[in-house]
Structures are given as structure tokens and as C-alpha cells.
N, C-alpha and C. Protein backbone atom coordinates (compact mmCIF):
# COMPACT_ATOMS: atom_id res chain seq x y z
N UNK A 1 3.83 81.17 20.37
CA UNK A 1 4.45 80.93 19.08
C UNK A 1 5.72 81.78 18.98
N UNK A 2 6.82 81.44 18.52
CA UNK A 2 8.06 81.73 18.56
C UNK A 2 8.51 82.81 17.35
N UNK A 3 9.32 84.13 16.97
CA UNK A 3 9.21 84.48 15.94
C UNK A 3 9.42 83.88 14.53
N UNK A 4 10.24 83.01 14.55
CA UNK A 4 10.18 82.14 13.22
C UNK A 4 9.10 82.07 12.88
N UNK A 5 8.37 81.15 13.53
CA UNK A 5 7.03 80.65 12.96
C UNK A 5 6.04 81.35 12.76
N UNK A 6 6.19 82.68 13.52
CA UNK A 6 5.53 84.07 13.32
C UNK A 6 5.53 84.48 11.60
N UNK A 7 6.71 84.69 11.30
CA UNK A 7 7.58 84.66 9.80
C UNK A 7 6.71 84.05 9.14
N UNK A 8 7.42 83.12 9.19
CA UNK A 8 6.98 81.70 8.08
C UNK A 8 5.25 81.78 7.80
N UNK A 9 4.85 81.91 8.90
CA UNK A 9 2.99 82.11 8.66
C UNK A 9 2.38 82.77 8.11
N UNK A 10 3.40 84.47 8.59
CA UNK A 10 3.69 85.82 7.89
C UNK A 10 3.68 85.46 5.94
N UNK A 11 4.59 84.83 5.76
CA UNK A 11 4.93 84.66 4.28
C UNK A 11 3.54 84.00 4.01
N UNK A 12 3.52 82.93 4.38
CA UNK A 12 2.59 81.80 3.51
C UNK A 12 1.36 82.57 3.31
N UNK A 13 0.64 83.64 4.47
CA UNK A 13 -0.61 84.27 4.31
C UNK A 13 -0.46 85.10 3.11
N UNK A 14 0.54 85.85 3.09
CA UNK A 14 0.55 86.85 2.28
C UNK A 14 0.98 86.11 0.69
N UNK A 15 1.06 84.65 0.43
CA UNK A 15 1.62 84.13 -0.76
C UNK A 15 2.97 84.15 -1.25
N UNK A 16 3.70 84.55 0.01
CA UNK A 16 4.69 84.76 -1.21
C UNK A 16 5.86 83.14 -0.61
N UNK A 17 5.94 82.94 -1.97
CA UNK A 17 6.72 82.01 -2.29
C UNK A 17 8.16 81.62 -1.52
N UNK A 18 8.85 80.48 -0.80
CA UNK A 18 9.66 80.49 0.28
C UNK A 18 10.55 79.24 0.29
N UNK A 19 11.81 79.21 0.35
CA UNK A 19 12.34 77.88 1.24
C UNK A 19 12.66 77.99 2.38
N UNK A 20 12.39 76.80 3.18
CA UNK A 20 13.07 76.85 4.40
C UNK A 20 13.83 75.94 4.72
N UNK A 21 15.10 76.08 5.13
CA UNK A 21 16.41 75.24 6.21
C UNK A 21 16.47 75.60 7.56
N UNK A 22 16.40 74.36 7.92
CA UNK A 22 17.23 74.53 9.11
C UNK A 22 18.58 73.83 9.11
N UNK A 23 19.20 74.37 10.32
CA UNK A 23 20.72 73.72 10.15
C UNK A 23 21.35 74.25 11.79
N UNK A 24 22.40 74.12 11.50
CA UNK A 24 23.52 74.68 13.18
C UNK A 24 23.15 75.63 13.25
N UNK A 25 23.62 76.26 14.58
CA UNK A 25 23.63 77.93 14.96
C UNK A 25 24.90 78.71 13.40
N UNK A 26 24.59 79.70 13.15
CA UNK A 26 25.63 80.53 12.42
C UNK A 26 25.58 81.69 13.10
N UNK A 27 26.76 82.11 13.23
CA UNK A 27 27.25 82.96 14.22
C UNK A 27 27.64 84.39 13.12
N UNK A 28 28.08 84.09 12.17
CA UNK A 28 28.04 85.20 11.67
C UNK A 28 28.06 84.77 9.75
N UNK A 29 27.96 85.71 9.03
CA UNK A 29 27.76 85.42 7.62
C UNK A 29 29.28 84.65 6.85
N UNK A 30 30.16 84.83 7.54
CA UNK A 30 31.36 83.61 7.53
C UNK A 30 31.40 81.95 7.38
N UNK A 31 30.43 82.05 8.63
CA UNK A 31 29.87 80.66 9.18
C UNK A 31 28.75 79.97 8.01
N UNK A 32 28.17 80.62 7.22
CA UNK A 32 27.77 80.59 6.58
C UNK A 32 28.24 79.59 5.18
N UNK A 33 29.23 80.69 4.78
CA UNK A 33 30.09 80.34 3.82
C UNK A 33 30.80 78.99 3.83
N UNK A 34 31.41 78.80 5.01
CA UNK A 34 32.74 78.26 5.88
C UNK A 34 31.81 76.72 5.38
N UNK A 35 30.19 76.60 6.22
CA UNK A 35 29.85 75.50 6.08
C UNK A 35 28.82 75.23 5.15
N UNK A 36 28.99 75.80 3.93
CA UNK A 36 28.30 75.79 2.71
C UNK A 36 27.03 75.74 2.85
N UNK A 37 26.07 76.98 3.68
CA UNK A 37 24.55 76.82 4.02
C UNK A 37 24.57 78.19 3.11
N UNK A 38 24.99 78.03 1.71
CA UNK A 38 24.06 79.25 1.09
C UNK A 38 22.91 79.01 0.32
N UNK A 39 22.00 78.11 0.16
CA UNK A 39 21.29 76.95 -0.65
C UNK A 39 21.54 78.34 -2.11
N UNK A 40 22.24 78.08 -2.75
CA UNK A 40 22.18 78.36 -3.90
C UNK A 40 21.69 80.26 -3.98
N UNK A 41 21.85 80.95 -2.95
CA UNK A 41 21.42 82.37 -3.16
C UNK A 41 22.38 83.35 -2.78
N UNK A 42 21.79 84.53 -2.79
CA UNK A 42 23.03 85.73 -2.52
C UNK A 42 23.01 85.91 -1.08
N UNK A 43 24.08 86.14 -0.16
CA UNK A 43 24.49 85.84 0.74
C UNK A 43 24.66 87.44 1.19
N UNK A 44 23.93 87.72 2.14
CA UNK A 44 24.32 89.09 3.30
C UNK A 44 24.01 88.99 4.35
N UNK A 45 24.96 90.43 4.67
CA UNK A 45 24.77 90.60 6.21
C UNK A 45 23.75 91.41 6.64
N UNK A 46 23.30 91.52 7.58
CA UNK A 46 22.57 92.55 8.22
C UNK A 46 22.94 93.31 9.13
N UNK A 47 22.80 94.45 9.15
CA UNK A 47 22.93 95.43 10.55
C UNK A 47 21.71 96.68 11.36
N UNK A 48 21.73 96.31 12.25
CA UNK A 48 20.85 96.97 13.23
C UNK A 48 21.52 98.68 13.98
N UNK A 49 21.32 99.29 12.88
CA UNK A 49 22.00 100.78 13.80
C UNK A 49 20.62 101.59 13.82
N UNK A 50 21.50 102.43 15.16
CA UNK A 50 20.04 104.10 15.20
C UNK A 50 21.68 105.35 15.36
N UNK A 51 20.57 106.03 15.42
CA UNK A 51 21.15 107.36 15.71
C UNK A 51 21.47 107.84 17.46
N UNK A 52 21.83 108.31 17.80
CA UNK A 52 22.48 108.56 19.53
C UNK A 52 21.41 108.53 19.99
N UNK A 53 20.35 109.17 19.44
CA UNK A 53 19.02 110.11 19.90
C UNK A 53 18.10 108.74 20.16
N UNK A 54 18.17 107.91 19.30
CA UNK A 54 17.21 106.51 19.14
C UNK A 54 16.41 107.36 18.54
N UNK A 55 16.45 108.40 17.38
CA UNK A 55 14.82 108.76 16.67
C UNK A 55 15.07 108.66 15.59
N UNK A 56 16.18 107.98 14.87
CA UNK A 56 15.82 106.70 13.48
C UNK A 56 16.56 105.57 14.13
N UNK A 57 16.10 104.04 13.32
CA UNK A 57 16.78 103.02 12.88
C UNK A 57 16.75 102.69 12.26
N UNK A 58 17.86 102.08 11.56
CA UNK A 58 17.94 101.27 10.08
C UNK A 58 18.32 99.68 10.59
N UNK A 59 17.68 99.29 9.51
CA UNK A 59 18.05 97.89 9.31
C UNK A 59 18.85 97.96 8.04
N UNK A 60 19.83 97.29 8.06
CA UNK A 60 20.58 97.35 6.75
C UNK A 60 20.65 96.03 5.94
N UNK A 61 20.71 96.17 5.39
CA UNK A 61 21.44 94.13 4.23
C UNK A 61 21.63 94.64 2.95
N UNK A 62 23.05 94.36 3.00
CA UNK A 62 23.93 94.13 1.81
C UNK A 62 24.70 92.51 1.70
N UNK A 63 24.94 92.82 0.56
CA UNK A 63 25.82 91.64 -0.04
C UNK A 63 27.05 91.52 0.81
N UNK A 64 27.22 90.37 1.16
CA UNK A 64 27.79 89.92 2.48
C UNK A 64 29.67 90.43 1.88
N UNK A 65 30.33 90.11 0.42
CA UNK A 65 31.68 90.73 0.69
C UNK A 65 31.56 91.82 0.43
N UNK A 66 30.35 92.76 0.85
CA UNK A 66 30.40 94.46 1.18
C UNK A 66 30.68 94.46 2.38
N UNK A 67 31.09 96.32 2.40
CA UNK A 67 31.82 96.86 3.62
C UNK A 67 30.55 97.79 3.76
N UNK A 68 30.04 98.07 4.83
CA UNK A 68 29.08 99.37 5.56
C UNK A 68 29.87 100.11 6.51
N UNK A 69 30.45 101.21 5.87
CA UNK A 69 31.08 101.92 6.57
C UNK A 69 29.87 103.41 7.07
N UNK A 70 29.76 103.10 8.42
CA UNK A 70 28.74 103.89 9.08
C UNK A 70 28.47 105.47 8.72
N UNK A 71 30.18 105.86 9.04
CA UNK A 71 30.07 107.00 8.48
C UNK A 71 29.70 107.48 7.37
N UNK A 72 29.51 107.53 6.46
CA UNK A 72 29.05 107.00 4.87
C UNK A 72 27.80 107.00 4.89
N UNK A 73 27.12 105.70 5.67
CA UNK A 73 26.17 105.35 5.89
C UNK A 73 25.20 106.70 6.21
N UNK A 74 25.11 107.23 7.58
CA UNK A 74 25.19 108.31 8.01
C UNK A 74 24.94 110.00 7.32
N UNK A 75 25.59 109.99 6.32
CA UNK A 75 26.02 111.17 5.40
C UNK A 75 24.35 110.51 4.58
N UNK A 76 24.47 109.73 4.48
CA UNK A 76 23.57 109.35 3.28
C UNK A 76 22.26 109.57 3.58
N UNK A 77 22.29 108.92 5.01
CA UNK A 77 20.81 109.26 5.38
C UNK A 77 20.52 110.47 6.49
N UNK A 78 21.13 111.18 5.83
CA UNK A 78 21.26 112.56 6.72
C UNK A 78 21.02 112.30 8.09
N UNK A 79 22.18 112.23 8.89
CA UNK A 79 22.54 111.97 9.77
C UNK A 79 23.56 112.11 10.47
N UNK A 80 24.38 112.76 11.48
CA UNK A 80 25.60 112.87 12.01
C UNK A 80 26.33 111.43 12.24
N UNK A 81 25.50 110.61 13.12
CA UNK A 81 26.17 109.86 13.48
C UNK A 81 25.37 108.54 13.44
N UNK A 82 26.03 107.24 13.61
CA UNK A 82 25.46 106.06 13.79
C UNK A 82 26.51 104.83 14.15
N UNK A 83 25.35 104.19 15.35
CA UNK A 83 25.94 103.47 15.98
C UNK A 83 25.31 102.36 16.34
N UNK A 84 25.64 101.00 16.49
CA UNK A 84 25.33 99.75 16.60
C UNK A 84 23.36 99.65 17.46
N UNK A 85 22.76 99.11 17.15
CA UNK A 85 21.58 99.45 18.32
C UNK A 85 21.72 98.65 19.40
N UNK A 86 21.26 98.53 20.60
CA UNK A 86 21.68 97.95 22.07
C UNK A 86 20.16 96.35 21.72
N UNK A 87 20.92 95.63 21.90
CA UNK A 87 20.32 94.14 21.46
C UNK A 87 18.60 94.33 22.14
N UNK A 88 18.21 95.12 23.25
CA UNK A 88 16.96 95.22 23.60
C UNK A 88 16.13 96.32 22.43
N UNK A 89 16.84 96.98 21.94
CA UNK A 89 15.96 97.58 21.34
C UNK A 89 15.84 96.81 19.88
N UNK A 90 16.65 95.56 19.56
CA UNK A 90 16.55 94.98 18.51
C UNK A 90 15.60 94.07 18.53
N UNK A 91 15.53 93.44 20.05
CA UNK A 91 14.15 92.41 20.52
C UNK A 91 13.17 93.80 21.03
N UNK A 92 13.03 94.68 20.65
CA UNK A 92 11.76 95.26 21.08
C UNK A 92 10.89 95.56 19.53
N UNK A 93 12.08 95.89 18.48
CA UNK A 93 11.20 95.72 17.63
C UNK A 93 11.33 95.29 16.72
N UNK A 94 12.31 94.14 16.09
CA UNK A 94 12.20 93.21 15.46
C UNK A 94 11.94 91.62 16.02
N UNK A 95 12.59 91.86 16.97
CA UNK A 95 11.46 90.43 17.46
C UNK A 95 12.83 89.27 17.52
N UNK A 96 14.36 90.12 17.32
CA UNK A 96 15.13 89.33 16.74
C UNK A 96 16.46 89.47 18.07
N UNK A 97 17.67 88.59 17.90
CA UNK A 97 18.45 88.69 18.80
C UNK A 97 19.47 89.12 17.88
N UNK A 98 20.70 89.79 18.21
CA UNK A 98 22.43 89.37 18.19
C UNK A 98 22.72 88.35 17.60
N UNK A 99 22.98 88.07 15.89
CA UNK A 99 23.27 87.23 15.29
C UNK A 99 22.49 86.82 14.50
N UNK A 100 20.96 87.08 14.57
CA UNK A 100 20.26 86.30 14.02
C UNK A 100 19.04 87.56 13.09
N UNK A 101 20.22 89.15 13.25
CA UNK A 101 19.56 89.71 12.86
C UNK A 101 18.75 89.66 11.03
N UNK A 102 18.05 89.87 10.73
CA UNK A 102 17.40 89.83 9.16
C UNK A 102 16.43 91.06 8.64
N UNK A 103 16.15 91.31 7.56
CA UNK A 103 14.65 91.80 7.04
C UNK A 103 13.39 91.32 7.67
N UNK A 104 13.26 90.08 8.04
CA UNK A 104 11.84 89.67 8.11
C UNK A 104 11.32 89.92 9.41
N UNK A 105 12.20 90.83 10.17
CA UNK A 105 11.75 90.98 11.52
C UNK A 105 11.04 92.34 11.52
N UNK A 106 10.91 93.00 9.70
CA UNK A 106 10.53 94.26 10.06
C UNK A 106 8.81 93.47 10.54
N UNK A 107 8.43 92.42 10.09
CA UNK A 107 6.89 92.08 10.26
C UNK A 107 6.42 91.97 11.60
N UNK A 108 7.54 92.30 12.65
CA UNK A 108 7.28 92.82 14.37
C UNK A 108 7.42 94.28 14.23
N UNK A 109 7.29 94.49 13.41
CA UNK A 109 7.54 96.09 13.55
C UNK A 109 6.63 96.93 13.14
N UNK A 110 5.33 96.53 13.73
CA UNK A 110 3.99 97.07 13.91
C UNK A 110 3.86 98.34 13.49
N UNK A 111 4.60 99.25 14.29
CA UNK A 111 4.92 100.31 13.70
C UNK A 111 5.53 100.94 12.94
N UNK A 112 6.19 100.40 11.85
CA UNK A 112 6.84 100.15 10.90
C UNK A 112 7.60 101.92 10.68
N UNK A 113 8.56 101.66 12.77
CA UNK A 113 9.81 102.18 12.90
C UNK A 113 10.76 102.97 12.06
N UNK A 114 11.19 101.30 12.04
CA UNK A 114 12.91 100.52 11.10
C UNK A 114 12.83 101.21 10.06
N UNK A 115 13.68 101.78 9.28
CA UNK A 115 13.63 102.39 8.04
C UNK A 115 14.89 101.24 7.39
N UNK A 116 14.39 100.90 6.39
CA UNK A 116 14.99 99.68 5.96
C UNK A 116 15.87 100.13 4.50
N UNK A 117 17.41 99.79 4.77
CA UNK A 117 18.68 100.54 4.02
C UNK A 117 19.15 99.42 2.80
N UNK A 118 19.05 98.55 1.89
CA UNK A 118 19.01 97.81 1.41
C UNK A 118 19.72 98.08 0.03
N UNK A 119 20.85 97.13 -0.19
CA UNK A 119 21.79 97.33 -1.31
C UNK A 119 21.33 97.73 -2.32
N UNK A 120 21.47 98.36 -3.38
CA UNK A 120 21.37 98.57 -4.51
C UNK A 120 21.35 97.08 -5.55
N UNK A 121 22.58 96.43 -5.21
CA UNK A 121 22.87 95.38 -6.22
C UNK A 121 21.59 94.23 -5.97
N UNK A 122 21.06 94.57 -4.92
CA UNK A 122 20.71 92.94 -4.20
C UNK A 122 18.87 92.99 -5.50
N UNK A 123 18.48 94.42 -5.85
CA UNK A 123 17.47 94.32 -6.86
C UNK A 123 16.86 93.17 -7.71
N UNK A 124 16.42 92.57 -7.76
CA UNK A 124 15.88 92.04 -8.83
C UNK A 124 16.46 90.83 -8.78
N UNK A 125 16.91 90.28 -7.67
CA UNK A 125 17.71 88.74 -7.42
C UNK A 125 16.84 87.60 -7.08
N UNK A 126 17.16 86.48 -8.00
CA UNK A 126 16.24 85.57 -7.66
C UNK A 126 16.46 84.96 -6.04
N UNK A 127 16.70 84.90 -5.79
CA UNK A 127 17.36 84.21 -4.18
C UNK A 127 18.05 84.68 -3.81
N UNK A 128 17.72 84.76 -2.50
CA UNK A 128 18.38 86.07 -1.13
C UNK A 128 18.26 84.79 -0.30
N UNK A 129 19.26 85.22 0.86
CA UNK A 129 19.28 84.12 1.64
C UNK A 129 19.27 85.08 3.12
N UNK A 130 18.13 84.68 4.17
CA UNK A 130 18.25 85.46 5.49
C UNK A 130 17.72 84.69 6.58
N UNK A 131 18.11 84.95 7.91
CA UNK A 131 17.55 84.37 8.84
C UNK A 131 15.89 84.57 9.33
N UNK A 132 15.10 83.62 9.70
CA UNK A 132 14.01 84.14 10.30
C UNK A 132 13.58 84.00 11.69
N UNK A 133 14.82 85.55 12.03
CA UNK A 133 14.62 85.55 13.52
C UNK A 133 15.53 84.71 14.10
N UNK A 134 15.92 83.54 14.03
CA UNK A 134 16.75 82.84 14.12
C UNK A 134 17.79 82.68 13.73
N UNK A 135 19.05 81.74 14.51
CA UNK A 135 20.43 81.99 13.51
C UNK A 135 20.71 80.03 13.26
N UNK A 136 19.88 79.59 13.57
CA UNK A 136 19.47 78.03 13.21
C UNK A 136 18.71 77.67 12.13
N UNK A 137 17.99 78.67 11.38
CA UNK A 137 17.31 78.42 9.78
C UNK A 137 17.57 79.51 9.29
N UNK A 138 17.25 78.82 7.56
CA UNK A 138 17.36 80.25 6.59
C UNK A 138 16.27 79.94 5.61
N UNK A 139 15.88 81.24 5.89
CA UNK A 139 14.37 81.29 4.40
C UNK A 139 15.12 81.74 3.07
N UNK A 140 15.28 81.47 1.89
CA UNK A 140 15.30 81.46 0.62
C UNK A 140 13.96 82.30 -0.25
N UNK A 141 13.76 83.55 -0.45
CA UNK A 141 13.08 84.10 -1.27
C UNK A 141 13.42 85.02 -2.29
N UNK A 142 12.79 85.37 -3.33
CA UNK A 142 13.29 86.24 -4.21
C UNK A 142 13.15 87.87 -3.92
N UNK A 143 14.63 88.36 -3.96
CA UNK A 143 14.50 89.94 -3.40
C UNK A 143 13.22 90.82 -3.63
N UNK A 144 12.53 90.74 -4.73
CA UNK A 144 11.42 91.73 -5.38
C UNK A 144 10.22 91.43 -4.32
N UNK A 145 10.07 89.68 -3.71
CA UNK A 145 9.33 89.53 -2.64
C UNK A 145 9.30 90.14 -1.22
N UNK A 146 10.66 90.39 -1.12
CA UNK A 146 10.89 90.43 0.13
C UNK A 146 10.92 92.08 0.45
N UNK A 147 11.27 93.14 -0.88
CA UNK A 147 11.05 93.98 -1.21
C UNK A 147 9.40 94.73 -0.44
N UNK A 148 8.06 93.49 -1.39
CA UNK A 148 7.22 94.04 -1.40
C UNK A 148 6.71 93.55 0.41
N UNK A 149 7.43 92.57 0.96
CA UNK A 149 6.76 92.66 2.17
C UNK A 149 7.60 93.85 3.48
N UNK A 150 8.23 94.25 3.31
CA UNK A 150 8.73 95.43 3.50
C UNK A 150 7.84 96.55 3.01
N UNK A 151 7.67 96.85 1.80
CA UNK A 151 6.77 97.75 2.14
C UNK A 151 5.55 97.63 2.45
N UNK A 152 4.68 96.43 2.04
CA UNK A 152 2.91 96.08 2.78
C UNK A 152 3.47 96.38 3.90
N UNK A 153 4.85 96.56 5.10
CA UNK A 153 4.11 96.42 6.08
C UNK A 153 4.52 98.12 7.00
N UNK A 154 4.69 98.86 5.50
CA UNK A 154 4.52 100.31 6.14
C UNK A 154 6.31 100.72 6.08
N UNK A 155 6.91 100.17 6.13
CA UNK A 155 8.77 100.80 6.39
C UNK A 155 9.24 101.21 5.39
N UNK A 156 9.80 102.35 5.63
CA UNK A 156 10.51 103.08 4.43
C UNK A 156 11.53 102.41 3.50
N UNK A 157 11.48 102.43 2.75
CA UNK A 157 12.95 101.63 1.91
C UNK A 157 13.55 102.61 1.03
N UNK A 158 14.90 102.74 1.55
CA UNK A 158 15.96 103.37 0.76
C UNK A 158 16.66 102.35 0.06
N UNK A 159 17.81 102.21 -0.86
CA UNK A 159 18.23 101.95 -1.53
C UNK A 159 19.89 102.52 -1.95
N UNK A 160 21.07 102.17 -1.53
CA UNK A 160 22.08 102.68 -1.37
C UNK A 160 23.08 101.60 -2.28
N UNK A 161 24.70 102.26 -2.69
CA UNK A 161 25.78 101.38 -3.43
C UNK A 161 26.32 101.18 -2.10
N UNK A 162 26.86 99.83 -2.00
CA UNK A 162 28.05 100.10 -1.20
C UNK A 162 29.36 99.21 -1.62
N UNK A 163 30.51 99.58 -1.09
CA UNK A 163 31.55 99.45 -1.74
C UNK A 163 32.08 98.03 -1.42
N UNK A 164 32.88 97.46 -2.26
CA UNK A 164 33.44 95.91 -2.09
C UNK A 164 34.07 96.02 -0.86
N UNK A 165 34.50 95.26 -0.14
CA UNK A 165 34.94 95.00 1.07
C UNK A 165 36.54 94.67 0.41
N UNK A 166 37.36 94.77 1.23
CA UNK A 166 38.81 94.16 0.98
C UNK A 166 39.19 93.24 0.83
């Protein structure tokens, strides 16, 4: 069984409420926009950083015309430095590739790792829009859901502003 469907099974057991699309590859949260696959929700990016050491990682998602400026980032979560994670350690424990990164891959993350960095604004939104695992569908759920399966499954959640993009 493939991680999508891992996901998707993931949700339905646990109840929580879902749409699903499929559609083209999207290559990045542009592609998105460009070919009008936001079904009606708030639109972000995700990012996969650790520290030099590899002894944190964050998963990040903010509102896609935000900027994550690392350094910043970093300061916040007490940290010197941070830098992109190497795509194997993103399939080791989210289950996910380069492009198709999301939230729902913390549910491979058994060990619930990932310390998960998540906008401030994105709170209390009826529809979030993210990949599952894939960069060929998008699940549609409400942030407070997606919130609580993040934490059932053990990962820390911080909560950060970040600034408009240019």
C-alpha cells in the first residue's frame, strides 16, 4: 500500500472529516495557483529542515504568500542554524518525496521525531489544502483537524508569525 492511501485510511479511522483530488503533478505551490487546484482553501507551503547535527526536524506550513526565513526560523526554535533536510531523510520519516512534502506524513512518523512549526494565522481555518504524500492529489481538511492529528500522533507543535512575502 502506497503512502497516500496509508493517509487517507489514516483519516477515515480516526473520523476526521476529508476531501480528496486528484489532478497533474504540482511541482511547487505556484503550480498550484497557476492551475486553479486550490478547491476553495488556504493554500501553503511546506518545508522539511533539521539542524547540521540531524538532532531536530521541523516540518513547517505556512500560508503559501509567506516568506520562512530560516534564520529567524532558527532563533525561534533555539537553534543556531538550519538547513534544507537531504530528501532520504524526508522518505525515512515522513514517508514523503521532494515536492510532495505535507503535514500528513507526520502519521509515518512513528516516532513522532518531526517537531511540527505551523503558522500562527493558519488557526482555526476551515480548509487547508495539502498533499498526501503525493504531488498528484490534495486532501482538503479543516486546520483544528489536522491540528489534532498531529498531536494524537505524539509531535510537538509550535506555533510561529511569519512575515508576508514580497
Amino acid at each position: 500500500m502506497d503512502e497516500r492511501q496509508k493517509i487517507l485510511d489514516e483519516l477515515r479511522q480516526r473520523g476526521v472529516p476529508f476531501e480528496y483530488y486528484e489532478h497533474q503533478p504540482l511541482e511547487n505551490v505556484l503550480d498550484r495557483v497557476e492551475n486553479d487546484l486550490c478547491f476553495g482553501a488556504e493554500i501553503c507551503k511546506n518545508l522539511f529542515v533539521t539542524t547540521r547535527k540531524r538532532d531536530r526536524i521541523f516540518l513547517v506550513m505556512l500560508q503559501a504568500r509567506k516568506r520562512a526565513d530560516l534564520h529567524q526560523l532558527a532563533r525561534a526554535m533555539g537553534t543556531t542554524h538550519l538547513g534544507f533536510a537531504p530528501p532520504e531523510l524526508l522518505e525515512s520519516l515522513l514517508g514523503q518525496k521532494p515536492g510532495a512534502v505535507g503535514p500528513l506524513g507526520v502519521l509515518h512518523d512513528k516516532k513522532a521525531v518531526v517537531e511540527a512549526v505551523l503558522d500562527q494565522d493558519l488557526r482555526g481555518l476551515p480548509r487547508v489544502a495539502m498533499h498526501p504524500s503525493v504531488n498528484t492529489a490534495t486532501v482538503v481538511l479543516a486546520f483544528d483537524d489536522l491540528e489534532r492529528v498531529i498531536r494524537q500522533n505524539g509531535n510537538t507543535i509550535y506555533f510561529l508569525s511569519f512575515d508576508a512575502g514580497a
